[in-house]
N, C-alpha and C. Protein backbone atom coordinates (compact mmCIF):
# COMPACT_ATOMS: atom_id res chain seq x y z
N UNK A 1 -24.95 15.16 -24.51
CA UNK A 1 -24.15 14.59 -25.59
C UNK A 1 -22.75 14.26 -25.10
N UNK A 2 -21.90 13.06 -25.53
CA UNK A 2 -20.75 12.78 -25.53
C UNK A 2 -19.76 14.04 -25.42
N UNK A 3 -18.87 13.75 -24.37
CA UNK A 3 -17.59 14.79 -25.15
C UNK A 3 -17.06 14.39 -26.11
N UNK A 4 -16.76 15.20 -27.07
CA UNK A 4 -15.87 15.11 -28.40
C UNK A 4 -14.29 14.85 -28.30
N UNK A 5 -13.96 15.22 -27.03
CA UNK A 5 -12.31 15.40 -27.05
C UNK A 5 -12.40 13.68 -26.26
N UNK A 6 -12.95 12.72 -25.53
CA UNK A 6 -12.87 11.49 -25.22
C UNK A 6 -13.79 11.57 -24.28
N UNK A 7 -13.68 10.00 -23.79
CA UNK A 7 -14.58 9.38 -22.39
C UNK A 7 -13.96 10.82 -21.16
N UNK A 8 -15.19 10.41 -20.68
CA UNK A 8 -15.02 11.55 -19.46
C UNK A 8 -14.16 10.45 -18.38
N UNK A 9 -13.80 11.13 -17.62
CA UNK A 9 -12.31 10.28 -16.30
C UNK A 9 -13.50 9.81 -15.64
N UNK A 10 -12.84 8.70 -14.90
CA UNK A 10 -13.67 8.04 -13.92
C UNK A 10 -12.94 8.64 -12.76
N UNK A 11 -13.47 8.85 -11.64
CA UNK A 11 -12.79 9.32 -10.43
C UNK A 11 -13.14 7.88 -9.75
N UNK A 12 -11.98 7.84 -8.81
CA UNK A 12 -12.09 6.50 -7.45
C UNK A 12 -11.57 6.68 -6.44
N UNK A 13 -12.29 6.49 -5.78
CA UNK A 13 -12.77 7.07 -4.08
C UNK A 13 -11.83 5.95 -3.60
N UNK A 14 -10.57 6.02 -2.69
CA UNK A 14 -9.52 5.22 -1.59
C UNK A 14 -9.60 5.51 -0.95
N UNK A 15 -10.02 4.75 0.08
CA UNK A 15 -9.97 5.35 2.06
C UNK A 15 -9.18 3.87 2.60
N UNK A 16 -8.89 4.08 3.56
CA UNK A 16 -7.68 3.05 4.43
C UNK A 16 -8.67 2.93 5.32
N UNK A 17 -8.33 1.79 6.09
CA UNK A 17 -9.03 1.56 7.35
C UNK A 17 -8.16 1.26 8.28
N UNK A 18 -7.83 2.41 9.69
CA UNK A 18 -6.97 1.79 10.57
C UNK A 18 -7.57 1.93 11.85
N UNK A 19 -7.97 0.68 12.31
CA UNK A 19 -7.99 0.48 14.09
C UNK A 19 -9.62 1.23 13.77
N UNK A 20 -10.55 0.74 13.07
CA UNK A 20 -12.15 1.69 12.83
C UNK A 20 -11.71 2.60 12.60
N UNK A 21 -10.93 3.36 11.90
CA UNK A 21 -11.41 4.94 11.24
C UNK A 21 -10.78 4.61 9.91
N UNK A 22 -11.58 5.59 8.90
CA UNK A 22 -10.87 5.77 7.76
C UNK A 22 -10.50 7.07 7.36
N UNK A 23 -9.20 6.32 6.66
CA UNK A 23 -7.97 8.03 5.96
C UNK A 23 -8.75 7.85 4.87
N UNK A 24 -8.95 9.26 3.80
CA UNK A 24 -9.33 9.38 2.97
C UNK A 24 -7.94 9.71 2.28
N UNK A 25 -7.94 8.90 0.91
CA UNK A 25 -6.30 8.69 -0.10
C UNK A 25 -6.70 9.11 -1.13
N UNK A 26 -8.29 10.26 -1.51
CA UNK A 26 -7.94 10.90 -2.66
C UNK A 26 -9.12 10.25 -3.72
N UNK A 27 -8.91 10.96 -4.84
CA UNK A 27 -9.90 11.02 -6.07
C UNK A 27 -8.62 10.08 -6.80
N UNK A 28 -8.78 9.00 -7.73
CA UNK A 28 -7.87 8.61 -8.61
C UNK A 28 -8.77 8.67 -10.18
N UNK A 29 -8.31 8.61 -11.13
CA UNK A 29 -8.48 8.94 -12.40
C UNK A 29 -8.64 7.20 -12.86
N UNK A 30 -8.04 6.28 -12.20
CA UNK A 30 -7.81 4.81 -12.89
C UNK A 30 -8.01 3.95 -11.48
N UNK A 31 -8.46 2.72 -11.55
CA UNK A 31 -8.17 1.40 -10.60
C UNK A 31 -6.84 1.59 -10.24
N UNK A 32 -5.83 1.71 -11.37
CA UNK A 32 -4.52 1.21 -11.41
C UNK A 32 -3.92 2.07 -9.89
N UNK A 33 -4.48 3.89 -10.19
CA UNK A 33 -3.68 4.70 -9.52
C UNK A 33 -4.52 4.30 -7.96
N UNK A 34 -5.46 3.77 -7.91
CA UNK A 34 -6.54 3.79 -6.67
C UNK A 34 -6.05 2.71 -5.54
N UNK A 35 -5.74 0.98 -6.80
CA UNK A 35 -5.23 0.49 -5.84
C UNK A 35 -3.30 0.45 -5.39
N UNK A 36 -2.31 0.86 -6.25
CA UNK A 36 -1.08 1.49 -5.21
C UNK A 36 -1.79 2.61 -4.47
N UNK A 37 -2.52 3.43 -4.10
CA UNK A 37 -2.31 4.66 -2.99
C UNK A 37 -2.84 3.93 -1.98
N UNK A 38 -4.30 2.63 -2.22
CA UNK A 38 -3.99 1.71 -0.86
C UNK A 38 -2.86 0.91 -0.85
N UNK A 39 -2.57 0.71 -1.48
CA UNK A 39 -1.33 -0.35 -0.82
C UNK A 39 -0.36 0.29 -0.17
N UNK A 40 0.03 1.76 -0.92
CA UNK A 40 0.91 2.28 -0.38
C UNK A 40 0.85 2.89 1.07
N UNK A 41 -0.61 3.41 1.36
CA UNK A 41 -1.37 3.49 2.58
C UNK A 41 -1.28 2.43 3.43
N UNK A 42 -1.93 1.07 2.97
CA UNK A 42 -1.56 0.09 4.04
C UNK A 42 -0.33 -0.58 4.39
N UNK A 43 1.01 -0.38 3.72
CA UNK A 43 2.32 -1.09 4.01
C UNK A 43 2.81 -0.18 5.08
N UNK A 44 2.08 1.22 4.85
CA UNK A 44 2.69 2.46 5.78
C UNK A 44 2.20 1.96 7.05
N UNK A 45 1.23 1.42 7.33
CA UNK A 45 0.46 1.50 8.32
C UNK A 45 0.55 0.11 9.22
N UNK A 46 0.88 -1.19 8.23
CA UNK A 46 0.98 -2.53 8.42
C UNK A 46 2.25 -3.08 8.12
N UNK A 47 3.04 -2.60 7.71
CA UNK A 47 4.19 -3.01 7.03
C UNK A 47 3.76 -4.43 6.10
N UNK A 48 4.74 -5.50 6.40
CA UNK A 48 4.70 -6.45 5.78
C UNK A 48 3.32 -7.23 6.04
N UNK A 49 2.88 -7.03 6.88
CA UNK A 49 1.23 -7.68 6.60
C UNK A 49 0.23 -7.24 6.25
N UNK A 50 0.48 -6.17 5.47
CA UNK A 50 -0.74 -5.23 5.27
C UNK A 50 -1.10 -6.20 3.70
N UNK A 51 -2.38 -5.93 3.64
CA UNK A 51 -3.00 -6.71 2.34
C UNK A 51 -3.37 -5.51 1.24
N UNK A 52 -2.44 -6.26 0.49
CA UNK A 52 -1.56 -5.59 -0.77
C UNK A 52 -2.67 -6.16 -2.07
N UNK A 53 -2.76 -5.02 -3.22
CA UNK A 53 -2.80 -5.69 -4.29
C UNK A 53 -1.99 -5.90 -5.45
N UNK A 54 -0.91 -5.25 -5.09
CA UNK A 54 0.76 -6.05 -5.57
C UNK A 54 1.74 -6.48 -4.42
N UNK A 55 2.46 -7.04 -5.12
CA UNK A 55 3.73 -7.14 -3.81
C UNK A 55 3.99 -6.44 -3.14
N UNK A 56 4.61 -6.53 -1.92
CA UNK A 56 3.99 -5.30 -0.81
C UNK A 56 5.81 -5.12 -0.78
N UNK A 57 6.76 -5.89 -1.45
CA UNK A 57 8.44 -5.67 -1.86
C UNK A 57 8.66 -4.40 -2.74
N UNK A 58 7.15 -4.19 -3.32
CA UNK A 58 7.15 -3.20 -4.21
C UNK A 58 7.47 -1.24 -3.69
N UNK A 59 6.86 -1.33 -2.23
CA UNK A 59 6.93 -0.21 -1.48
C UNK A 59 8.03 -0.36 -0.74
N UNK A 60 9.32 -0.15 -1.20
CA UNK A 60 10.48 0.02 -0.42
C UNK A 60 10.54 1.08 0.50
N UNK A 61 9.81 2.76 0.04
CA UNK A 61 9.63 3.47 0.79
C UNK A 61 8.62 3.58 1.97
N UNK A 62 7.60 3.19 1.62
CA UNK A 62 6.38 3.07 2.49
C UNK A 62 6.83 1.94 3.66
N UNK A 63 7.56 0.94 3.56
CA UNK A 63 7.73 0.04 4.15
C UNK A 63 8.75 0.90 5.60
N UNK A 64 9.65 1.81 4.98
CA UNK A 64 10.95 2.04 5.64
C UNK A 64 9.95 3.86 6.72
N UNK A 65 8.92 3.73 6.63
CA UNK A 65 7.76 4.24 7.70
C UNK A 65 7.21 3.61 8.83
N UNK A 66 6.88 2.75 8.30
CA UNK A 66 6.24 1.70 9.23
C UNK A 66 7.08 1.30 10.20
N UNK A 67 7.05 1.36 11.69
CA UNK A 67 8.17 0.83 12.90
C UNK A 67 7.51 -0.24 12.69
N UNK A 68 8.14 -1.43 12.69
CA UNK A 68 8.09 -3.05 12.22
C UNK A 68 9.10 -3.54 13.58
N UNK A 69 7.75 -4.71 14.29
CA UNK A 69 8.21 -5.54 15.50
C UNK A 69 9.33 -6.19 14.90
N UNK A 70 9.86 -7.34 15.78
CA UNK A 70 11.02 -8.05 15.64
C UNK A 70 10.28 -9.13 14.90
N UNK A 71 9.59 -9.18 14.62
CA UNK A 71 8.72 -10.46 14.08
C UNK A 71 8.88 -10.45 12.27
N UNK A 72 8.80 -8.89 12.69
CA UNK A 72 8.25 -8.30 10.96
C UNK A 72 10.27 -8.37 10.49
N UNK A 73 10.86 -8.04 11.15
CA UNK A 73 12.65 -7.22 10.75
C UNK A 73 12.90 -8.57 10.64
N UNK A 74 12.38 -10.34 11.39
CA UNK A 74 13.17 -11.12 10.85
C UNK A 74 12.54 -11.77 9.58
N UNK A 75 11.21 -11.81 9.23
CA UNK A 75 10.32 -11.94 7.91
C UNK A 75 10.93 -11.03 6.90
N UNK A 76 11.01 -10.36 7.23
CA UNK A 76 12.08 -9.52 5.97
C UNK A 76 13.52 -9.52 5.81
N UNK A 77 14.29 -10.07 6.93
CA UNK A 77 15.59 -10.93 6.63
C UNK A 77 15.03 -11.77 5.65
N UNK A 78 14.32 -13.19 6.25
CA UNK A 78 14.14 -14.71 5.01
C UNK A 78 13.75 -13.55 3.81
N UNK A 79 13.00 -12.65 4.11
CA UNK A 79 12.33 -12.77 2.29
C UNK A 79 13.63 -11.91 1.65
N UNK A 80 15.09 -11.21 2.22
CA UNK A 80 16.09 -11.03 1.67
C UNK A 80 17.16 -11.95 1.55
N UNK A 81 16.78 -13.63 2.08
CA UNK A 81 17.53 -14.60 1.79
C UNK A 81 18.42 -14.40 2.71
N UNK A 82 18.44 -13.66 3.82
CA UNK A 82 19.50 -13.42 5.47
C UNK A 82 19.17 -14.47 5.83
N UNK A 83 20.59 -15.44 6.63
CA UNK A 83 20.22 -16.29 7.56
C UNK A 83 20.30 -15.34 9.44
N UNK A 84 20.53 -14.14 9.03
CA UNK A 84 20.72 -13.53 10.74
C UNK A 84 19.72 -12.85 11.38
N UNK A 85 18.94 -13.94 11.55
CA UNK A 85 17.84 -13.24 12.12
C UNK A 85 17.81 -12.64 13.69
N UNK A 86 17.22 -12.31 13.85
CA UNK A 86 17.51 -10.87 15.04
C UNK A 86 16.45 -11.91 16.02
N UNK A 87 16.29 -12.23 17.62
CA UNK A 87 16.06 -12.75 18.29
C UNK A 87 15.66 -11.75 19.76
């Protein structure tokens, strides 16, 4: 029979994939919480190219983990509207 007190939680399974292996990111209760812990997982891991399912501007912290080539520090000058890009 139904629970009386509501719908039972959905749990959702997040794993990362880096270089063939996967991190396991946990049980989530919602999509919502399932997909930030990947994103937040992959900006850590990819910085600005990691494939996000929000804006990846959104992880200011996760981003400031990630050691990011000179490629990535001047892509994130333009997307802060810097003309000094680093060479």
């Amino acid at each position: 029979p139904p629970d009386s007190e509501g719908p039972p939680l959905q749990e959702r399974e997040q794993r990362q994939e880096t270089s063939r292996k996967y991190t396991y990111l946990g049980l989530y209760e919602t999509e919502l919480e399932a997909a930030k812990a990947h994103d937040k997982a992959a900006v850590a891991c990819f910085g600005l190219h990691a494939h996000t399912n929000f804006d990846v501007r959104s992880y200011p912290e996760e981003l400031a983990l990630h050691n990011p080539g000179m490629k990535e520090l001047n892509m994130l000058k333009l997307f802060q509207g810097t003309n000094e890009l680093l060479y």
